[in-house]
Structure formats: structure tokens, C-alpha cells
PDB file of N, CA and C in Angstrom:
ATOM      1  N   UNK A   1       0.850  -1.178   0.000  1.00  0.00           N
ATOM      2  CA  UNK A   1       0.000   0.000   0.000  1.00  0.00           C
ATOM      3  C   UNK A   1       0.893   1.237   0.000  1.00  0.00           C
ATOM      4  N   UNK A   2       0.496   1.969  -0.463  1.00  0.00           N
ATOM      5  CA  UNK A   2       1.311   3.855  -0.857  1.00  0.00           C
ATOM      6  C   UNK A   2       1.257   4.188   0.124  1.00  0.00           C
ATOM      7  N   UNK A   3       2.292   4.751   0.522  1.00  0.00           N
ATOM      8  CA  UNK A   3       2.536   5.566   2.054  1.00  0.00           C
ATOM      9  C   UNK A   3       2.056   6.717   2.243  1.00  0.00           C
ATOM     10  N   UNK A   4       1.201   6.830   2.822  1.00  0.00           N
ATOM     11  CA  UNK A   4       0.061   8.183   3.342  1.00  0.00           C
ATOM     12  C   UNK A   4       0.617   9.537   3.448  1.00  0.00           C
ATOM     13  N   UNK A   5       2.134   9.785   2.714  1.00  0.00           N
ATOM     14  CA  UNK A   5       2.551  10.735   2.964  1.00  0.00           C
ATOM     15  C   UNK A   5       3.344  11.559   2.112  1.00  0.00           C
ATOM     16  N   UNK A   6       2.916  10.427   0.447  1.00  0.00           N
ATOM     17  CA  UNK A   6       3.124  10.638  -0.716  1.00  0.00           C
ATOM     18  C   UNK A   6       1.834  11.358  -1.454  1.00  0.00           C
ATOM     19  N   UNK A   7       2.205  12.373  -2.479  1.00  0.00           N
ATOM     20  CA  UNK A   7       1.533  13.675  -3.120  1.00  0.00           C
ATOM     21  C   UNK A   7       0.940  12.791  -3.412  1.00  0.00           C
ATOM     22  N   UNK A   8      -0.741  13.080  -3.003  1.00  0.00           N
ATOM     23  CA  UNK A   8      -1.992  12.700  -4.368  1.00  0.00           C
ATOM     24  C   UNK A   8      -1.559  12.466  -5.789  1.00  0.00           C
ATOM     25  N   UNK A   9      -0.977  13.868  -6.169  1.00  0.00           N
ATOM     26  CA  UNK A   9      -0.468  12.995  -7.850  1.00  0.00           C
ATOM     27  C   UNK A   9       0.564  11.993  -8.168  1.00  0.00           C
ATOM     28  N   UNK A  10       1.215  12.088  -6.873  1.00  0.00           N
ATOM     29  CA  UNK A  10       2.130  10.755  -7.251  1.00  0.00           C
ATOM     30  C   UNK A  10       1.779   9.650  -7.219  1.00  0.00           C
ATOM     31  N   UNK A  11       0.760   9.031  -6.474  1.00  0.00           N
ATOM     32  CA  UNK A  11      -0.623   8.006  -6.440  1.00  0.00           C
ATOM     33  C   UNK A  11      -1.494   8.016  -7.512  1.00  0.00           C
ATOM     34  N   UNK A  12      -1.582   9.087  -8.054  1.00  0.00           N
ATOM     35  CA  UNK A  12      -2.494   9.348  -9.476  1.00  0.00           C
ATOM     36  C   UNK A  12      -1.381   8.887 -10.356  1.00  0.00           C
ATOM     37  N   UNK A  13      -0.210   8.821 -10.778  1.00  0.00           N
ATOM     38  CA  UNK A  13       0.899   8.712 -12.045  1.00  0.00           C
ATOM     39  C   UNK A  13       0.910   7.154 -11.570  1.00  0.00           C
ATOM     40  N   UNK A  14       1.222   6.777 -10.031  1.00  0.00           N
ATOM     41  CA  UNK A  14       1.338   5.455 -10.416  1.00  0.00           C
ATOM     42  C   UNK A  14       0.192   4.647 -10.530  1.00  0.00           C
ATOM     43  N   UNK A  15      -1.318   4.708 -10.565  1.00  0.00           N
ATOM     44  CA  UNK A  15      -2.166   4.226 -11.448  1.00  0.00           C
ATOM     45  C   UNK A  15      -2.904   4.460 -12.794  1.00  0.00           C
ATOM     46  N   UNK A  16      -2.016   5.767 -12.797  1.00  0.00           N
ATOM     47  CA  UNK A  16      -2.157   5.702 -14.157  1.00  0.00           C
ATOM     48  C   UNK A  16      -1.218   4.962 -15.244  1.00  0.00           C
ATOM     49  N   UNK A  17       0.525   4.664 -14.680  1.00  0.00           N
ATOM     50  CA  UNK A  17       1.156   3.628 -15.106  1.00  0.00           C
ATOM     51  C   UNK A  17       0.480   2.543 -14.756  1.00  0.00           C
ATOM     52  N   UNK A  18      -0.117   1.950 -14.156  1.00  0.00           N
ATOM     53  CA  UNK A  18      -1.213   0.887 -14.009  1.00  0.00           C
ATOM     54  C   UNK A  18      -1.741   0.340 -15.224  1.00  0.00           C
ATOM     55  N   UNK A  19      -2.761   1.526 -15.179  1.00  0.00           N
ATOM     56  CA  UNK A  19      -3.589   1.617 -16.388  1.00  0.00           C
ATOM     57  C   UNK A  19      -3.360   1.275 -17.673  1.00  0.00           C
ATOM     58  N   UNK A  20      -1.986   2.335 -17.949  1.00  0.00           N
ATOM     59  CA  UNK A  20      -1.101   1.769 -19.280  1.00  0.00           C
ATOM     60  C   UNK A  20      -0.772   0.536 -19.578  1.00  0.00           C
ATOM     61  N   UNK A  21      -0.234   0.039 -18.903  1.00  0.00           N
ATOM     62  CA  UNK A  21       0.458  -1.558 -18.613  1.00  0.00           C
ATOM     63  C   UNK A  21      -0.581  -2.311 -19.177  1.00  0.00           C
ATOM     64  N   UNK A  22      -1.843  -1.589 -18.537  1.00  0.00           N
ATOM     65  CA  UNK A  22      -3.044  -2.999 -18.898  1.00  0.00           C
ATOM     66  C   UNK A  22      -3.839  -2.419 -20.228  1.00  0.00           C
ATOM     67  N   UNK A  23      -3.344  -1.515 -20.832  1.00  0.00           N
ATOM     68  CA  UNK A  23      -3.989  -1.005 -21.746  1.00  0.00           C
ATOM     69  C   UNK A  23      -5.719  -0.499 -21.834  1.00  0.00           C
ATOM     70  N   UNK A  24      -5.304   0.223 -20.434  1.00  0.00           N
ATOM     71  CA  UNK A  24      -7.025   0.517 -20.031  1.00  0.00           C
ATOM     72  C   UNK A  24      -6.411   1.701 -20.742  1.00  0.00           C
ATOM     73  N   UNK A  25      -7.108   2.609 -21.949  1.00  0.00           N
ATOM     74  CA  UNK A  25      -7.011   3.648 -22.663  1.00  0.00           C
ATOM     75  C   UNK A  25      -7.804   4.823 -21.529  1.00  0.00           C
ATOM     76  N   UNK A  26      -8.904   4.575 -21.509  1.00  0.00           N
ATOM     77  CA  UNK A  26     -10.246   5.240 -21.095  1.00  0.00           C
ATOM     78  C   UNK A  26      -9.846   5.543 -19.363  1.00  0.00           C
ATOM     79  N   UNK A  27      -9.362   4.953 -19.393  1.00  0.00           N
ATOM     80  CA  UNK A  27      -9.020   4.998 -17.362  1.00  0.00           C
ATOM     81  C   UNK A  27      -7.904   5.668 -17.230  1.00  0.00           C
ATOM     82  N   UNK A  28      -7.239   5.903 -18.256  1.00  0.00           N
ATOM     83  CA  UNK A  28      -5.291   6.539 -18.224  1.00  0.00           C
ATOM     84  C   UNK A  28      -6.154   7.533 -18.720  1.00  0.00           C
ATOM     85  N   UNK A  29      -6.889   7.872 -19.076  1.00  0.00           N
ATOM     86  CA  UNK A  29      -7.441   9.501 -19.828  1.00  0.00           C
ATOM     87  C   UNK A  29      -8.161   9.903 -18.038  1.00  0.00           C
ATOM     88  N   UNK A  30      -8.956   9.250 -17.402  1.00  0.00           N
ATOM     89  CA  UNK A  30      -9.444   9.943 -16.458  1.00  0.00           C
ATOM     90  C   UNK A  30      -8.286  10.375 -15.952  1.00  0.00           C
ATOM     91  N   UNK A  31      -7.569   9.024 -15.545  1.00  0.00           N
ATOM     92  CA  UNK A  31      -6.164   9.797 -14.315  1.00  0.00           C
ATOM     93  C   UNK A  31      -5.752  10.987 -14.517  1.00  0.00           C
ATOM     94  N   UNK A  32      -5.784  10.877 -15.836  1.00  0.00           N
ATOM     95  CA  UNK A  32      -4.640  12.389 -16.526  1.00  0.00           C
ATOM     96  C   UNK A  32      -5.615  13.682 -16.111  1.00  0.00           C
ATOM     97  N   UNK A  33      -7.055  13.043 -16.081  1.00  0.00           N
ATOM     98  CA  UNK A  33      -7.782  14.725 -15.613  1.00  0.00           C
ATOM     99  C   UNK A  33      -7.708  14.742 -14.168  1.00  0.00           C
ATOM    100  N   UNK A  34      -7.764  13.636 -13.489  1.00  0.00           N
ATOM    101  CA  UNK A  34      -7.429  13.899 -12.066  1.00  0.00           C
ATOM    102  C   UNK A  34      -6.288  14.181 -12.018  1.00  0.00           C
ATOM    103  N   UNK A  35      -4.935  14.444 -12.614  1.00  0.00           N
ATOM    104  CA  UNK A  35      -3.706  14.363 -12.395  1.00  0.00           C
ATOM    105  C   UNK A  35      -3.650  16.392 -12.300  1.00  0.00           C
ATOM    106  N   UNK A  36      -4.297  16.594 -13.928  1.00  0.00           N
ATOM    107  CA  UNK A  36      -4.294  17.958 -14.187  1.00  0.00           C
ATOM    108  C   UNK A  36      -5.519  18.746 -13.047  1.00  0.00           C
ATOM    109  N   UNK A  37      -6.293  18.064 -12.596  1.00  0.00           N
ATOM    110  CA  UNK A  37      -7.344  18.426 -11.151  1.00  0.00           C
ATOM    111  C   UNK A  37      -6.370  18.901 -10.121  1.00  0.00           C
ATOM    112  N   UNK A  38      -5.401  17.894  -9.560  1.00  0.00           N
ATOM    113  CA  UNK A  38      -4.798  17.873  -8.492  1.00  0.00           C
ATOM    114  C   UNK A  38      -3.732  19.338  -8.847  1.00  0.00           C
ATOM    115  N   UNK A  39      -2.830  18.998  -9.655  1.00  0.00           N
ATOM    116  CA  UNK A  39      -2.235  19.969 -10.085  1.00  0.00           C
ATOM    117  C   UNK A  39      -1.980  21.324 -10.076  1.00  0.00           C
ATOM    118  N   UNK A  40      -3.240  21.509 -10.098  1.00  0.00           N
ATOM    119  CA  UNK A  40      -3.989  22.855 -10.702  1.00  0.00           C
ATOM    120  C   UNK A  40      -4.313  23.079  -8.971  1.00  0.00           C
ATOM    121  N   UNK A  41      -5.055  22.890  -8.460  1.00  0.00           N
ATOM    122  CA  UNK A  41      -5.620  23.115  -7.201  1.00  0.00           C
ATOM    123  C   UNK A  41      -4.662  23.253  -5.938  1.00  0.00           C
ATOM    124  N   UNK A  42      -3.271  22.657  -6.706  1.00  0.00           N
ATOM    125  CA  UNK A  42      -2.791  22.530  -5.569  1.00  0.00           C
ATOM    126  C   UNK A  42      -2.214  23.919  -5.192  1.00  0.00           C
ATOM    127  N   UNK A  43      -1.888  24.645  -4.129  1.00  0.00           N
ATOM    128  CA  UNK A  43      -1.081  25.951  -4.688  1.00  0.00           C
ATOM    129  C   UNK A  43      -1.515  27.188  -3.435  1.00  0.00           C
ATOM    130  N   UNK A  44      -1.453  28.058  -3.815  1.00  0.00           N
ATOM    131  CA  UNK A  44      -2.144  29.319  -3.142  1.00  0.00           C
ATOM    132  C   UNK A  44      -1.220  29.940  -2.110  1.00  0.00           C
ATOM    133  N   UNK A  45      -1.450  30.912  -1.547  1.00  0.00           N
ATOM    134  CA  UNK A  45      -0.594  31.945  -0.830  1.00  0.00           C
ATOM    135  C   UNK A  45       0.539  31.128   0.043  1.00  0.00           C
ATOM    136  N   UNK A  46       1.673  31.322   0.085  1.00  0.00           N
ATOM    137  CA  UNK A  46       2.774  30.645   0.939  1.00  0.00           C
ATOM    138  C   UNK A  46       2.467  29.229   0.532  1.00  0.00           C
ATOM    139  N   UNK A  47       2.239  28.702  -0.401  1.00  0.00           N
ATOM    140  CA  UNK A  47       2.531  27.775  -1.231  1.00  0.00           C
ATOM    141  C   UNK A  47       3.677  27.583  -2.037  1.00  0.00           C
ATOM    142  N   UNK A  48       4.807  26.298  -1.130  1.00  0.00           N
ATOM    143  CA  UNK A  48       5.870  26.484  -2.025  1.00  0.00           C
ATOM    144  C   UNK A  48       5.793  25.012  -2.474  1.00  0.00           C
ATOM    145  N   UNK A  49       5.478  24.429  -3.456  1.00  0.00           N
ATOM    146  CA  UNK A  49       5.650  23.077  -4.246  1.00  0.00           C
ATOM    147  C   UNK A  49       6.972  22.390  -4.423  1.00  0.00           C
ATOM    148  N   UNK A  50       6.796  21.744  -3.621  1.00  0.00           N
ATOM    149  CA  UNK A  50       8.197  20.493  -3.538  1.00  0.00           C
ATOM    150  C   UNK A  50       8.425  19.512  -4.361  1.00  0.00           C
ATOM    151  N   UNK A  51       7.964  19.109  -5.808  1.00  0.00           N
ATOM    152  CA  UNK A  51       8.199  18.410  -6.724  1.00  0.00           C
ATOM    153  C   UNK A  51       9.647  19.182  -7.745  1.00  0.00           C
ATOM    154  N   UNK A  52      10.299  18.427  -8.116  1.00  0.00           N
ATOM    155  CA  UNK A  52      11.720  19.198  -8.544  1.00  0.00           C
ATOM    156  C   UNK A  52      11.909  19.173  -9.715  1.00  0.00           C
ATOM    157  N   UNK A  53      11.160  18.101 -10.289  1.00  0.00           N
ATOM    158  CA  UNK A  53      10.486  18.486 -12.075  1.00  0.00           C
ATOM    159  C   UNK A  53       9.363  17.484 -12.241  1.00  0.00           C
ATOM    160  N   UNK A  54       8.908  18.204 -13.323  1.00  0.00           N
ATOM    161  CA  UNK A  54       7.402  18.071 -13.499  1.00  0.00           C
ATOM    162  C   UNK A  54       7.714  16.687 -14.874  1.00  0.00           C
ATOM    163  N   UNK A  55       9.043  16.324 -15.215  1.00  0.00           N
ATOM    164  CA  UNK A  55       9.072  15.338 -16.111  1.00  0.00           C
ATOM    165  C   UNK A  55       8.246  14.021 -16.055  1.00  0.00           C
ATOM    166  N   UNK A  56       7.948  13.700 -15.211  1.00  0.00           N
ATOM    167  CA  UNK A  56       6.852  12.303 -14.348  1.00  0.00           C
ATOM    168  C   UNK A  56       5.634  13.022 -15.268  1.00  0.00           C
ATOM    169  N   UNK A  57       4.956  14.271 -15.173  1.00  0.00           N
ATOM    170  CA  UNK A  57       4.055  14.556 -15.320  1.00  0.00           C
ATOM    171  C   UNK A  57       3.684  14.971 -17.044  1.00  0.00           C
ATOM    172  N   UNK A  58       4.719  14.986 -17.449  1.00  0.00           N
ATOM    173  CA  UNK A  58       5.160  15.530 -19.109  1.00  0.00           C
ATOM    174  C   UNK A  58       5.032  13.793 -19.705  1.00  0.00           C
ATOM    175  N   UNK A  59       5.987  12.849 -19.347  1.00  0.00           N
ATOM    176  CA  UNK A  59       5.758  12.007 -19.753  1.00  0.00           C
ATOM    177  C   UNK A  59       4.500  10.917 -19.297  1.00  0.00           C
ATOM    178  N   UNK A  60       3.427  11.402 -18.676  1.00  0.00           N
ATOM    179  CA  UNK A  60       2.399  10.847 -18.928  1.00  0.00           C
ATOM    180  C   UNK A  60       1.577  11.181 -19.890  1.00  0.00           C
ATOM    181  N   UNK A  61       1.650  12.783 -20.157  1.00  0.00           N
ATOM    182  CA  UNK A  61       0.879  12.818 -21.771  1.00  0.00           C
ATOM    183  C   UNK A  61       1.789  12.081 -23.078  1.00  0.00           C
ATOM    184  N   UNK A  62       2.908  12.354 -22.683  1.00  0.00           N
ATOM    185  CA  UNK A  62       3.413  11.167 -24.197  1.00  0.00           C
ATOM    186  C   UNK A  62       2.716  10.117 -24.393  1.00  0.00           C
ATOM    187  N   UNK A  63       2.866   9.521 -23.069  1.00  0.00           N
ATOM    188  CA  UNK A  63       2.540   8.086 -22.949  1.00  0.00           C
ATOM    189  C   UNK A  63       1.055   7.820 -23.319  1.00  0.00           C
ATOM    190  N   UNK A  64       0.176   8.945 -22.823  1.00  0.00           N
ATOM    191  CA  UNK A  64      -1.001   8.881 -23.333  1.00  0.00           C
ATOM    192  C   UNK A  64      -1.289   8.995 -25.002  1.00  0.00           C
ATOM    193  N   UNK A  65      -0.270   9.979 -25.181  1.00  0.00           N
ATOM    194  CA  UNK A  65      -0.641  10.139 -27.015  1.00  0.00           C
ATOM    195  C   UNK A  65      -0.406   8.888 -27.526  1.00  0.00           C
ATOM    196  N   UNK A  66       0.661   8.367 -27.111  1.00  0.00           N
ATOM    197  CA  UNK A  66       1.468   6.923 -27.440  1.00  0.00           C
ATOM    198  C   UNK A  66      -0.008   5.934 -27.757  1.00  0.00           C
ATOM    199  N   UNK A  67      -0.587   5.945 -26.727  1.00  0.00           N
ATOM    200  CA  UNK A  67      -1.715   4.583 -26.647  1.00  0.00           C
ATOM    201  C   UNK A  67      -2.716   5.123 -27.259  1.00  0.00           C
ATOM    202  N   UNK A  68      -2.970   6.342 -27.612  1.00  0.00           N
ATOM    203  CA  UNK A  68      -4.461   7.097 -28.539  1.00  0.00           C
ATOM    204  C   UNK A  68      -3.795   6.228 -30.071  1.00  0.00           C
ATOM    205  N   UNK A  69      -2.323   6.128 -30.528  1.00  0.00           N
ATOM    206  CA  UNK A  69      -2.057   6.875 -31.508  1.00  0.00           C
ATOM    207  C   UNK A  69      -0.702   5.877 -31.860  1.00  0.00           C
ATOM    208  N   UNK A  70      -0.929   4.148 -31.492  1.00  0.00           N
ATOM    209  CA  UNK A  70       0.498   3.395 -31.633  1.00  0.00           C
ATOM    210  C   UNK A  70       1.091   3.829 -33.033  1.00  0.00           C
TER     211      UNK A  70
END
């Protein structure tokens, strides 16, 4: 089980690598809007974001175009 103390989207990327693996198309498209949900929301005054690149998050849309588009 994911340790309760890891970012929501990092729990969102690794079922959305899930998803891929099993070639759920339709379920790797939700993640990606919960991914861009979380994302987006996260933030606001004295908000400093501790992720150190967003490459995890870049290469899930590849990966998504990848499976729209072998």
C-alpha cells in the first residue's frame, strides 16, 4: 500500500502507469484529468511546491498520445 505521505499525484501517475500496462485507454485519460485536477488546485498563498520536475508529469501525456495513436 502507498505511504500516506506521498503527493496525491504521485498516487495518481502510479495508477495511471497501471492503467497503461493494462492497456485501459479510457481509465489513463481519467487519471490524466485527475492528475491535471490535483495539479492545478494545488497551490495558493505561501505555497511552495516540492516536486523538482514536473518530467513524471510531461511524460504521462506522451505516454497517453502513445496509446491514442500506436
Amino acid at each position: 500500500m502507498a505511504s500516506p505521505d506521498r503527493r496525491l499525484s504521485d498516487k495518481i501517475l502510479a495508477a495511471f502507469d497501471q492503467a497503461c500496462e493494462r492497456r485501459e485507454i479510457d481509465v489513463a485519460e481519467l487519471l490524466v484529468k485527475a492528475l491535471e485536477a490535483t495539479l492545478t488546485r494545488a497551490g495558493g498563498k505561501g505555497h511552495v511546491d516540492k516536486r523538482r520536475e514536473l518530467g513524471p508529469v510531461v511524460e504521462a501525456y506522451a505516454r497517453l498520445q502513445r496509446l491514442r495513436h500506436p
